[in-house]
Structure formats: C-alpha cells, structure tokens
N, C-alpha and C. Protein backbone atom coordinates (compact mmCIF):
# COMPACT_ATOMS: atom_id res chain seq x y z
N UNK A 1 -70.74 7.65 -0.64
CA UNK A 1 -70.12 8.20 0.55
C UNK A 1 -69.58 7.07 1.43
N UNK A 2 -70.41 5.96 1.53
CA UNK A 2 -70.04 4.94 2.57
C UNK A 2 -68.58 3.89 1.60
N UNK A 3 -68.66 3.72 0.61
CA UNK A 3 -67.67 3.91 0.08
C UNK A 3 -66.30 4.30 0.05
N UNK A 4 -66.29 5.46 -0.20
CA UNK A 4 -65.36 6.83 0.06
C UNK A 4 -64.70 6.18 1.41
N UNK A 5 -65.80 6.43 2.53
CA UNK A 5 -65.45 6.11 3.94
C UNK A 5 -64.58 4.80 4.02
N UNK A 6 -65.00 3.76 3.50
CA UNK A 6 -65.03 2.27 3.67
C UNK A 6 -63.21 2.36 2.76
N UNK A 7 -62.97 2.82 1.18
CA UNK A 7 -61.69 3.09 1.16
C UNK A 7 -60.63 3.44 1.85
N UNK A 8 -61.01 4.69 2.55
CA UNK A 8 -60.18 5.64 3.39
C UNK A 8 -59.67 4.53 4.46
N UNK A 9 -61.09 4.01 4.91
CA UNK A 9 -60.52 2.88 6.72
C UNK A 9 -59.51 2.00 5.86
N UNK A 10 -59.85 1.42 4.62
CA UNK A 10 -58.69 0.13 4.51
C UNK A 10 -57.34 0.61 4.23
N UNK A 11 -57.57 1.92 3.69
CA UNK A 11 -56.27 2.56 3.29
C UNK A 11 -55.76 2.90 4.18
N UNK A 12 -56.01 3.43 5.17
CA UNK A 12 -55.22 3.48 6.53
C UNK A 12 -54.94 2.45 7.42
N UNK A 13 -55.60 1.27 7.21
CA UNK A 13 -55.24 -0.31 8.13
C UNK A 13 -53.82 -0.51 7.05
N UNK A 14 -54.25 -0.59 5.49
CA UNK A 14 -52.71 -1.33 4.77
C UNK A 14 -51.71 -0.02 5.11
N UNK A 15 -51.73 1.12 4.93
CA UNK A 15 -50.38 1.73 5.19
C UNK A 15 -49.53 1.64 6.43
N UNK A 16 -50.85 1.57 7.65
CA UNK A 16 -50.38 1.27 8.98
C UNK A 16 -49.54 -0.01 8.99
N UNK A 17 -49.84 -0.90 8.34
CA UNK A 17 -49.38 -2.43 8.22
C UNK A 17 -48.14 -1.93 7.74
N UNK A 18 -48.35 -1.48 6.81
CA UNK A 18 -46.75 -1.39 6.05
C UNK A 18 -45.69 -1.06 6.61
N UNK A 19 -46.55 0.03 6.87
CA UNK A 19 -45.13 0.94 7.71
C UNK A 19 -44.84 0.71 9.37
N UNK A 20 -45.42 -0.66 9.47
CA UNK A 20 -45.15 -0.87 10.95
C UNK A 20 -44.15 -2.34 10.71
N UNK A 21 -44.06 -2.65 9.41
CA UNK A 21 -43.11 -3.98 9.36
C UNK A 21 -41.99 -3.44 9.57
N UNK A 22 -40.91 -4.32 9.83
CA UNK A 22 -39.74 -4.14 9.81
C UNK A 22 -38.37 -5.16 9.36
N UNK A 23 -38.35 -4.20 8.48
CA UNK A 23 -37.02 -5.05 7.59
C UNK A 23 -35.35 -4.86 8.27
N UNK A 24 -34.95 -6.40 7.70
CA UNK A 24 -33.63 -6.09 7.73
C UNK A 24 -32.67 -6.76 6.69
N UNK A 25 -31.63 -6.67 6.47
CA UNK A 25 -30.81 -8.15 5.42
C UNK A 25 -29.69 -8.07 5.70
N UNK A 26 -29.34 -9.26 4.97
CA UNK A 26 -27.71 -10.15 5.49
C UNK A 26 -27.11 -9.81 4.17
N UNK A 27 -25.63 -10.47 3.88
CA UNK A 27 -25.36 -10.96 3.34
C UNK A 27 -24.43 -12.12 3.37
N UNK A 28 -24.99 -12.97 2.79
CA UNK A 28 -24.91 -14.67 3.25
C UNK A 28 -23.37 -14.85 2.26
N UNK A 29 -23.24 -13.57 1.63
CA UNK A 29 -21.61 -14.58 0.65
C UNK A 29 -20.62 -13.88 1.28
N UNK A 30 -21.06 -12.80 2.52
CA UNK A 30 -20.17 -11.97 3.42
C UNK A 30 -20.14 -12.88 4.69
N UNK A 31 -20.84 -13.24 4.75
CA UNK A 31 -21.09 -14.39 6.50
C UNK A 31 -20.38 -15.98 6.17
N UNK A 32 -20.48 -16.21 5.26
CA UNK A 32 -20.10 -17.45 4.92
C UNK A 32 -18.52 -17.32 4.75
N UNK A 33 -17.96 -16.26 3.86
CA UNK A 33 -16.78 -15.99 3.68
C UNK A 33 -15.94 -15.65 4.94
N UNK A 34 -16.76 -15.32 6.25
CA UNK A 34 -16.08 -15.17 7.29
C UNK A 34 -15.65 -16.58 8.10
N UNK A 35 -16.54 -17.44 7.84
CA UNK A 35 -16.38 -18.49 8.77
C UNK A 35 -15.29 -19.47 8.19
N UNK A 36 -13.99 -19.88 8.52
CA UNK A 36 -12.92 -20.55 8.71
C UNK A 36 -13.20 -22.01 7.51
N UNK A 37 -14.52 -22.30 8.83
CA UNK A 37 -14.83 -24.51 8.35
C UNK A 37 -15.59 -23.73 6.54
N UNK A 38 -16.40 -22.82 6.34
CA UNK A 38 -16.83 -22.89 5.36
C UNK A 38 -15.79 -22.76 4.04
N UNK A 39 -14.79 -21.78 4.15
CA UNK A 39 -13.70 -21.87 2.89
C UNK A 39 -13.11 -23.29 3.18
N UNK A 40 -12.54 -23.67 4.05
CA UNK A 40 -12.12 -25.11 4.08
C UNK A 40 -12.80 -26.25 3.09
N UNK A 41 -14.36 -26.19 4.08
CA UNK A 41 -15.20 -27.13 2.75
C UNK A 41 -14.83 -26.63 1.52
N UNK A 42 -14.78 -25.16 0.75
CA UNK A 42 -15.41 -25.52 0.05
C UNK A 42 -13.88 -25.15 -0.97
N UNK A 43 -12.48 -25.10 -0.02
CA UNK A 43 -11.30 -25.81 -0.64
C UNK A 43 -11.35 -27.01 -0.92
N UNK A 44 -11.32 -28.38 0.03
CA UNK A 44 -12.08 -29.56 -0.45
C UNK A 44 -12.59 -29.79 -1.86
N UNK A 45 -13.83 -29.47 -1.79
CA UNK A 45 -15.18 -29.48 -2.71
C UNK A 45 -14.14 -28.74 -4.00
N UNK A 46 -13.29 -27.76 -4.31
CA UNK A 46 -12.88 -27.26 -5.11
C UNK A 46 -11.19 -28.48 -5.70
N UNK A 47 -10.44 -28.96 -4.76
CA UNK A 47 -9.93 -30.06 -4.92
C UNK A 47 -10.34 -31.32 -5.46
N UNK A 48 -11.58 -31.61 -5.25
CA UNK A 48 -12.19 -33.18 -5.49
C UNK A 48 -12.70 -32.67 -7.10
N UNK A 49 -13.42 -31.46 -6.90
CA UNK A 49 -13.88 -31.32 -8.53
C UNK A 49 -12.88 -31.48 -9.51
N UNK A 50 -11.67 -30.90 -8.87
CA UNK A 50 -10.73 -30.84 -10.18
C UNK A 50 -10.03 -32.26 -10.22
N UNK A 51 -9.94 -32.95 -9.37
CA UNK A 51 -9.42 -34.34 -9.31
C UNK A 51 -10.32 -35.03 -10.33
N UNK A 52 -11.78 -34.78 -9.85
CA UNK A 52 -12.54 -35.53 -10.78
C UNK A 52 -12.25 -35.25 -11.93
N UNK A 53 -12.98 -33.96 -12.64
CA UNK A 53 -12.37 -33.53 -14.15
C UNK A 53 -11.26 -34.26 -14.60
N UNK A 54 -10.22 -34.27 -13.91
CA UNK A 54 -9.00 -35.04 -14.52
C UNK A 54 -8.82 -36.02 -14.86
N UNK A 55 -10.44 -36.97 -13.74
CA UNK A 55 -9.84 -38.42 -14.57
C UNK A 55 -10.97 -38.53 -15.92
N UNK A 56 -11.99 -37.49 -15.69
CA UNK A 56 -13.31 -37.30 -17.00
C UNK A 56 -12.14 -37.16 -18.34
N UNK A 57 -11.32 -35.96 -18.26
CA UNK A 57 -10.54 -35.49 -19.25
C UNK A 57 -9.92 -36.46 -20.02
N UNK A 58 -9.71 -37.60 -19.00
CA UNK A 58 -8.43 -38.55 -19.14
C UNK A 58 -9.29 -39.50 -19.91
N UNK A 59 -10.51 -39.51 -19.88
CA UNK A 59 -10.97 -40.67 -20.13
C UNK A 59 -11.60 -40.33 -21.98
N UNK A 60 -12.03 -39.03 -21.75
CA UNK A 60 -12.18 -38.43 -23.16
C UNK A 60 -10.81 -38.24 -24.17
N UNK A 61 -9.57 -37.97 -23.53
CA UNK A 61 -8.62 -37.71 -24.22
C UNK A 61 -8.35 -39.64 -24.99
N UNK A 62 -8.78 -40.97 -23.82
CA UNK A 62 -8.09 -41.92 -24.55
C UNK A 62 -9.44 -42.28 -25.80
N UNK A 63 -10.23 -41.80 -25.68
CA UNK A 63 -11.87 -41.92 -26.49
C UNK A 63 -11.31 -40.90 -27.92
N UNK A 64 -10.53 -40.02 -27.90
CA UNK A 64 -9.98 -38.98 -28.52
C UNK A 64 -8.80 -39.56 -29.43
N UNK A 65 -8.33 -40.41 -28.32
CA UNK A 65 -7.00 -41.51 -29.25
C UNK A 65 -7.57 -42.18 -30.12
N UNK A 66 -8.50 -43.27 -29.28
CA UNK A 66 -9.12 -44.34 -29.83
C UNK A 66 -9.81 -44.23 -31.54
N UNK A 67 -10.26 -42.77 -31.63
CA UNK A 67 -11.63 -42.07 -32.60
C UNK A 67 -10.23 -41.74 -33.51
N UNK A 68 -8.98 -41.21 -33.72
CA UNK A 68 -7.90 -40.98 -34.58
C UNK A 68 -7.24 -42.37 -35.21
N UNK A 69 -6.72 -43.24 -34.10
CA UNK A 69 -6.97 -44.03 -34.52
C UNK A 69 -7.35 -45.31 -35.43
N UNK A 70 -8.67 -45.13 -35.15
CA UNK A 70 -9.46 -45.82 -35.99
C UNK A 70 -10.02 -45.02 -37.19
N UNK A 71 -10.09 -43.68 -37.15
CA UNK A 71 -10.13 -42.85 -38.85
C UNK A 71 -8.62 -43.67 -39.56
N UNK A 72 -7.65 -43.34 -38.98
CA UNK A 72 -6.48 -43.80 -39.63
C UNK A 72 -5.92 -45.57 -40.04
N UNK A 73 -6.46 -46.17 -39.46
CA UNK A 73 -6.71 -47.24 -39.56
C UNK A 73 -7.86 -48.20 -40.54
N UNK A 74 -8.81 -47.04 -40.71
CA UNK A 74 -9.92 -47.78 -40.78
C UNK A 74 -10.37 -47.95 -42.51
N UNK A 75 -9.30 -48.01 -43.20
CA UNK A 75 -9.29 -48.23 -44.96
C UNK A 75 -8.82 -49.54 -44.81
N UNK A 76 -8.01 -49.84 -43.97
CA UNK A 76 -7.52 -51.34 -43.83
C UNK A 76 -7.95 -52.34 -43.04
N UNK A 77 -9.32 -51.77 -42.50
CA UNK A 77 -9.72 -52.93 -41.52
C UNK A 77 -11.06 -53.27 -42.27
N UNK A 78 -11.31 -54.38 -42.17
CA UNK A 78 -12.94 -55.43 -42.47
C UNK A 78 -14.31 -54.64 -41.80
N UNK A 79 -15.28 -54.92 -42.70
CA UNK A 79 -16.57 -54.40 -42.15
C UNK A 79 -16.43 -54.43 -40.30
N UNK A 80 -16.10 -56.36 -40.18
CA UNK A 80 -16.44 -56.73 -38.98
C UNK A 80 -15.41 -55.94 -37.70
N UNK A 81 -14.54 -55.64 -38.32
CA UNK A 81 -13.18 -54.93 -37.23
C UNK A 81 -13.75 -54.20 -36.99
N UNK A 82 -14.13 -52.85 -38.26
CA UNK A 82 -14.95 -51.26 -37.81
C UNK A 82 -15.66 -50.99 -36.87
N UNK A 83 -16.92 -52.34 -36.62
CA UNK A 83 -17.82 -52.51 -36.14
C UNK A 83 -17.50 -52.43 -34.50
N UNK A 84 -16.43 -53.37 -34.49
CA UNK A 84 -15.80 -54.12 -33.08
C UNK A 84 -15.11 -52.58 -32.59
N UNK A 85 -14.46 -51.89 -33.37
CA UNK A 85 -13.40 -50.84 -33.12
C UNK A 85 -14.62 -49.88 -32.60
N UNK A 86 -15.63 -49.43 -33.51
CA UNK A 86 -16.61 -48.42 -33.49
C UNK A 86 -17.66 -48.84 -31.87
N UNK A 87 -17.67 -50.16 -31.53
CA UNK A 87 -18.05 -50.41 -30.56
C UNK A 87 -17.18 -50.20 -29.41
N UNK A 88 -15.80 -50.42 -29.88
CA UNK A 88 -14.95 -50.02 -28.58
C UNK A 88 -14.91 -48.86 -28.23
N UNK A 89 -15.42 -47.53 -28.77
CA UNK A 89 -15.26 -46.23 -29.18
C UNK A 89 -16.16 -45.87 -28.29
N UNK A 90 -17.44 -46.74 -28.50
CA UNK A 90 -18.93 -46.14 -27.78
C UNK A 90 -18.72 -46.62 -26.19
N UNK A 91 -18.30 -47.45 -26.04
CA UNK A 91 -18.18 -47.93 -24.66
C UNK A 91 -17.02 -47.22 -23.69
N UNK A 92 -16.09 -46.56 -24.80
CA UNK A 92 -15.39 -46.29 -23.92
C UNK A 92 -15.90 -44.51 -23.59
N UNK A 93 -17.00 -44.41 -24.72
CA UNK A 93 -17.31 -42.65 -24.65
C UNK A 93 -18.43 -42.99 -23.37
N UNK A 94 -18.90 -43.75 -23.13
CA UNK A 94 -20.16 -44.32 -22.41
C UNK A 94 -19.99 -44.30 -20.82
N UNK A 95 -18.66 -44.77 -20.84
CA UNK A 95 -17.79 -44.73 -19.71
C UNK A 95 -17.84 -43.65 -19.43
N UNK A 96 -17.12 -42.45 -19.79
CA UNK A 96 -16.56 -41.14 -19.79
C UNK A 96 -17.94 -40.06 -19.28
N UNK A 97 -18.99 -40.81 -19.68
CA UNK A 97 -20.55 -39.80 -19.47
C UNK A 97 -21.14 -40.66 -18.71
N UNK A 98 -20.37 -41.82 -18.23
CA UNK A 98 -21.31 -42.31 -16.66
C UNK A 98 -20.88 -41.75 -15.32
N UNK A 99 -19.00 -41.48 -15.84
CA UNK A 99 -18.12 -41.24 -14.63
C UNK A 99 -18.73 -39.83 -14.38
N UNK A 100 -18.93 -38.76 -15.57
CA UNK A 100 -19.67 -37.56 -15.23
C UNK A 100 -20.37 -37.32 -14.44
N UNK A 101 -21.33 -38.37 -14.94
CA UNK A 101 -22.67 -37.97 -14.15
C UNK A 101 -22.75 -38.73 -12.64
N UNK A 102 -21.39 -39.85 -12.41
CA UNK A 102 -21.51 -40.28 -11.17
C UNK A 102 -20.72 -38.83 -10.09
N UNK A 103 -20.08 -38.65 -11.15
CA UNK A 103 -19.56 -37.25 -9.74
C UNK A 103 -20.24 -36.02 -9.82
N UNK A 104 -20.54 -35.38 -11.47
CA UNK A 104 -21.09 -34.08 -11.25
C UNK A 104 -23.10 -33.94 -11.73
N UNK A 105 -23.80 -35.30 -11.79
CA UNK A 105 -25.10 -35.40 -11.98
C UNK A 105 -25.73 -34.58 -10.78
N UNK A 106 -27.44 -34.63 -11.30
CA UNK A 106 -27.59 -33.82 -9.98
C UNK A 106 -27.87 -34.67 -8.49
N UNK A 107 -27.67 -35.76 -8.44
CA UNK A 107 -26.95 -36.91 -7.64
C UNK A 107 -26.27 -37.19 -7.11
N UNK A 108 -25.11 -36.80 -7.83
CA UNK A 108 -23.69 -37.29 -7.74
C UNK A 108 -22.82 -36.91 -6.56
N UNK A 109 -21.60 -37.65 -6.67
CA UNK A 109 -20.82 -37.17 -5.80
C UNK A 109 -20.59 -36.32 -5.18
N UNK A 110 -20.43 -35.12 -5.78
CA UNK A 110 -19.94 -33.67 -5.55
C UNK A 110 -21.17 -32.95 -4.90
N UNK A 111 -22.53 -33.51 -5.27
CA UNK A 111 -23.78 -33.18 -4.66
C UNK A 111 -23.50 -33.52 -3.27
N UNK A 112 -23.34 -34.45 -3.55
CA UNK A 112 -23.60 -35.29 -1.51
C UNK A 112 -22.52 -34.82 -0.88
N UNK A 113 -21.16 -34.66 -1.25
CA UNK A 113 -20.53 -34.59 -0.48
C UNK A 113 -20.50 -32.50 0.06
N UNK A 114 -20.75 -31.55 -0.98
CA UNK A 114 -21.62 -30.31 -1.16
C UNK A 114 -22.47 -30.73 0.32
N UNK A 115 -23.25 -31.49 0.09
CA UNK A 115 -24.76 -31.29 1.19
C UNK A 115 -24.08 -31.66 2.86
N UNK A 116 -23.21 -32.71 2.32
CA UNK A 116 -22.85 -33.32 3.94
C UNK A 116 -21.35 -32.04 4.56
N UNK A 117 -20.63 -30.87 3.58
CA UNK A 117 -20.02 -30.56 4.60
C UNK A 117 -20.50 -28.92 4.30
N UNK A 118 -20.89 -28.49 3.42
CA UNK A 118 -21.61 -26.84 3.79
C UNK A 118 -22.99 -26.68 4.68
N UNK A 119 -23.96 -27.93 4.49
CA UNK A 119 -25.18 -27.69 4.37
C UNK A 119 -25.28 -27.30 6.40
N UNK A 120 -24.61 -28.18 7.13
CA UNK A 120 -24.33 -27.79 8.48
C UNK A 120 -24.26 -26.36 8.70
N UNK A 121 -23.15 -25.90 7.73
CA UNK A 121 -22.41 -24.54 7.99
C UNK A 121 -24.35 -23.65 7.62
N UNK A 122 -24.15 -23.64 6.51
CA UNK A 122 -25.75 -23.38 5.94
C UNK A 122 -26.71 -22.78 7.09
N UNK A 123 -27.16 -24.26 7.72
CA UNK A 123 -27.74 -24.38 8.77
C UNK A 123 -27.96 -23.51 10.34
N UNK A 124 -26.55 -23.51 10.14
CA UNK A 124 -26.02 -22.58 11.11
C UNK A 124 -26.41 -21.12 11.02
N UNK A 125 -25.80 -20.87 9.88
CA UNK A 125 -25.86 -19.11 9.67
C UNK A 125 -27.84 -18.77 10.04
N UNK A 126 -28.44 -20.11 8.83
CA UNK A 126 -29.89 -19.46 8.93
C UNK A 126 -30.61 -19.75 10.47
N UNK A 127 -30.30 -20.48 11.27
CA UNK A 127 -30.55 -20.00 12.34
C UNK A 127 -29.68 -19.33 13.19
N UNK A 128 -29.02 -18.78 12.91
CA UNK A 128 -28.27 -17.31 13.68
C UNK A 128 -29.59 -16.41 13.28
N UNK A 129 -29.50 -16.17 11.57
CA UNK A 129 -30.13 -15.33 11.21
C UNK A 129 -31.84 -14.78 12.17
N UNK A 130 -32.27 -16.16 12.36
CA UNK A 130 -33.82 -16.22 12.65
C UNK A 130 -33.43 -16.12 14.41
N UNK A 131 -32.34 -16.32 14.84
CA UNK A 131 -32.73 -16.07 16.27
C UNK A 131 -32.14 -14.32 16.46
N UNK A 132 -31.63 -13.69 15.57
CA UNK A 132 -31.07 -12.27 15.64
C UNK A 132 -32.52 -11.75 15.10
N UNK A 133 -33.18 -12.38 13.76
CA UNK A 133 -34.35 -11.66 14.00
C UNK A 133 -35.36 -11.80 15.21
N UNK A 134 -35.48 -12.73 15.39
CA UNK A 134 -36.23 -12.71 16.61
C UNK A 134 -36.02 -11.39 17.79
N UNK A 135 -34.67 -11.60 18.07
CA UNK A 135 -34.33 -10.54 19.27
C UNK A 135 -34.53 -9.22 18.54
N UNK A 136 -34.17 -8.88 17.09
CA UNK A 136 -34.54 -7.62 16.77
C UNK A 136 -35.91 -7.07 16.50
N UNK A 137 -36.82 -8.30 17.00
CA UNK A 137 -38.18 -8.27 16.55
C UNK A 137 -38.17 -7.69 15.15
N UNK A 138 -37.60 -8.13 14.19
CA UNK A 138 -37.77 -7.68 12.55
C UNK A 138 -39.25 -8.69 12.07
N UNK A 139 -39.53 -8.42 10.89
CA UNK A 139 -40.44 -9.22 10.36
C UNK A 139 -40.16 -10.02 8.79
N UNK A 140 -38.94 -9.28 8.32
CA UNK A 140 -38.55 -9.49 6.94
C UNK A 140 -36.79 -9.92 6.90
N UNK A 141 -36.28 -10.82 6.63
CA UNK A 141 -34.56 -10.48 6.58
C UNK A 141 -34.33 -10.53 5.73
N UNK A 142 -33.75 -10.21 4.26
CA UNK A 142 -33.77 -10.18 3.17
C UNK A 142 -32.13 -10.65 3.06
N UNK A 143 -31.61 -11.56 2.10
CA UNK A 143 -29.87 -12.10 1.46
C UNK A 143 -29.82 -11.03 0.38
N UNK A 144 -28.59 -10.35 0.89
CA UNK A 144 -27.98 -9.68 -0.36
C UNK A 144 -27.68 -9.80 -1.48
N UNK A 145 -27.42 -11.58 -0.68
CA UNK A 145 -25.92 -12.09 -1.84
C UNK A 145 -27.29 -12.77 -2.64
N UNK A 146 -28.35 -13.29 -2.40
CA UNK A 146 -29.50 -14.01 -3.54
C UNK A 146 -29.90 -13.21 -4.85
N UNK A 147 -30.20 -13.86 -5.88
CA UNK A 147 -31.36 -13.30 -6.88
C UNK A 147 -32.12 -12.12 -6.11
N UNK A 148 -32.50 -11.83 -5.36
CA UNK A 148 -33.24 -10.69 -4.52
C UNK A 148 -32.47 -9.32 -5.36
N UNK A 149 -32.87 -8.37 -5.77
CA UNK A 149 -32.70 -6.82 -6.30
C UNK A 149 -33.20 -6.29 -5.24
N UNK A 150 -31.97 -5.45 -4.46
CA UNK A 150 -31.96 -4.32 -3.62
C UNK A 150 -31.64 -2.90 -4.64
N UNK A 151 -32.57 -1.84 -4.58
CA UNK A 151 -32.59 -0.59 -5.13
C UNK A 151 -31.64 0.29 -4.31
N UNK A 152 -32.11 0.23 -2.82
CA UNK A 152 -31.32 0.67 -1.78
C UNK A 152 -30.76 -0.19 -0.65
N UNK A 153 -30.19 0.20 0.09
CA UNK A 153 -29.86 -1.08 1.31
C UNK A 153 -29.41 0.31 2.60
N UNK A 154 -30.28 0.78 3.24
CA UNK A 154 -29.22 1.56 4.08
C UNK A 154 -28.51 0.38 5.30
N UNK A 155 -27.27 0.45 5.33
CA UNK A 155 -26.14 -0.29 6.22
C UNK A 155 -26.86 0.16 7.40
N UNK A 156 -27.75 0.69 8.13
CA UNK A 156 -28.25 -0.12 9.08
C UNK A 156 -28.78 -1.04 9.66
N UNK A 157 -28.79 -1.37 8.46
CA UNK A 157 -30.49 -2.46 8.10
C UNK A 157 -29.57 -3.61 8.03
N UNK A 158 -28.03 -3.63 8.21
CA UNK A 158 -27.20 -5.02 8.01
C UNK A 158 -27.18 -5.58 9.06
N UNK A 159 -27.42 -6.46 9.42
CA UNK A 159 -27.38 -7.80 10.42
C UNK A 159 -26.29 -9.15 10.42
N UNK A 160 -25.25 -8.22 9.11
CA UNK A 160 -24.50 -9.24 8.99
C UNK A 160 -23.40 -9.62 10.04
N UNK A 161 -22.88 -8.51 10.77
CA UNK A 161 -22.15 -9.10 12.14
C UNK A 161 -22.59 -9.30 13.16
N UNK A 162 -23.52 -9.04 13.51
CA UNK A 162 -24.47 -9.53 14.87
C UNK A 162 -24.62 -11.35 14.45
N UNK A 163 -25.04 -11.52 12.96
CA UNK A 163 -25.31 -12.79 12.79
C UNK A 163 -23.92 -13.82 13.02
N UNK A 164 -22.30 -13.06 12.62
CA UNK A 164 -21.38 -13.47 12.59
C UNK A 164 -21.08 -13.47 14.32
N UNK A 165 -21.59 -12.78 15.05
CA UNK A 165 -21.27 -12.79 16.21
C UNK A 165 -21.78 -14.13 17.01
N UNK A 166 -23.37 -14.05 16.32
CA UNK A 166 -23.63 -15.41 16.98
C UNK A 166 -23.57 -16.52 16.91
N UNK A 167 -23.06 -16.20 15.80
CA UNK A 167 -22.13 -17.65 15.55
C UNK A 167 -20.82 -17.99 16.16
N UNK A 168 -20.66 -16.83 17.00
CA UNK A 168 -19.11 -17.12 17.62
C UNK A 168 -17.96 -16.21 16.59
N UNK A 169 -17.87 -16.00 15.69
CA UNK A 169 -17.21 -15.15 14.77
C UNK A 169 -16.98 -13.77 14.76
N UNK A 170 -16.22 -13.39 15.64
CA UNK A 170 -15.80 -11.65 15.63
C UNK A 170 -15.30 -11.08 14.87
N UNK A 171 -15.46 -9.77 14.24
CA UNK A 171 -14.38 -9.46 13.35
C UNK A 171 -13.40 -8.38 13.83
C-alpha cells in the first residue's frame, strides 16, 4: 500500500514537471538566411572555395600531364630517369595534397576564415535566442534547421522573428 501511495506521489511530481516546462524552437537556416552580413560571408567563403579548388585542380591536372607523359616516354628512358621522373610525379602529387589540406583540412584556411566571419553572426543569433527565451520564460528552445526530429512543430512555438527582431532584422 505504502508503495502504491509512494508511486502515485512521484507520478504526480514527474507529470507536474513535465507539463509545467515550456518549449519553444527556431529555425537557425531561416534566421541566418535573413540576415544581409551572413549571405555575404558566406558569398565570400563560397568564392575563396572555388578559387581554391582551381588552383588544387590545376595542380592535379599538371600531376595528370606529368603521369601521361612519362607512361609515354618511359620505354625510352634509363632505370635512373624513371626514378628521377617517378620522383617528380610524387612531389608534385605531394604538393597538390598539402595545398588541400592547407585550405580545406580541418585546420585550414577555409576553417579559420568560416570561424572569423560567421562565427560572430553565430554568436549573435544564439544570444538573441537565450535573451528571447529568457523574456518568454521558456525552458527548452529547440533548432529546426539541426539533426533534432520534430514530429510536430505547432507555429506558435516559433520564435524565429522575435529572435530576427532582436537582432534588429524586420521582416
């Protein structure tokens, strides 16, 4: 019986809990897409990548020459040429997978320069977010746009223009 009893009280403290939280969610690829400086960055960031690629491409296409080449060449050249040629081959493929990884490693260029002009913007939105929850006294804000699986979402529960608001962003 004391049991029984002792269930019932916790079962009514966790449902009370539950149903006294309060949720809300964004979506961060709808808030971000509103703000001006963020497509800018990440025109930039979409310019420099492809600049880069081009000179990666460039550098594989002469590694691409070099490797034809030396198949076609290489009935008429000396052990010691092959060697020298086959070494010029590796250094120049060596090249081509340093320049990679100096711009697109998880290091690299495109990293830092990624961190130094969204991560502000970033910054921004998630404290909009946390000072709109605050004033809405919520307890949960959930991203649409994340890995997160929403079953339902009722559009009241969106906070995404209040958050755009406080950021200065009207629509």
């Amino acid at each position: 019986m004391i049991k029984k009893i002792a269930f019932l009280f916790f079962g009514l403290i966790f449902a009370n809990s539950v149903f006294g939280q309060r949720f809300a969610y964004v979506d961060s690829d709808f808030i971000l897409s509103q703000i001006p400086e963020y497509n800018q960055a990440q025109e930039q960031l979409d310019q420099l990548s492809k600049k880069w690629e081009g000179e990666i491409a460039s550098l594989y296409s002469e590694v691409e020459a070099l490797r034809q080449a030396y198949q076609a060449e290489k009935v008429l050249l000396t052990e010691e040429m092959q060697k020298e040629r086959e070494a010029i081959i590796a250094r120049k493929e060596q090249e081509a997978r340093n320049l990679q990884l100096k711009y697109f490693g998880a290091d690299g260029e495109l990293f830092k320069k990624r961190k130094e002009l969204v991560k502000p913007i970033q910054d921004q939105v998630y404290n909009a977010v946390q000072e709109v929850a605050r004033r809405r006294k919520l307890d949960f804000v959930f991203d649409k746009s994340s890995e997160l699986i929403m079953l339902y979402a009722n559009p009241d529960n969106d906070v995404s223009d209040e958050v755009l608001e406080k950021l200065g962003y009207r629509r």
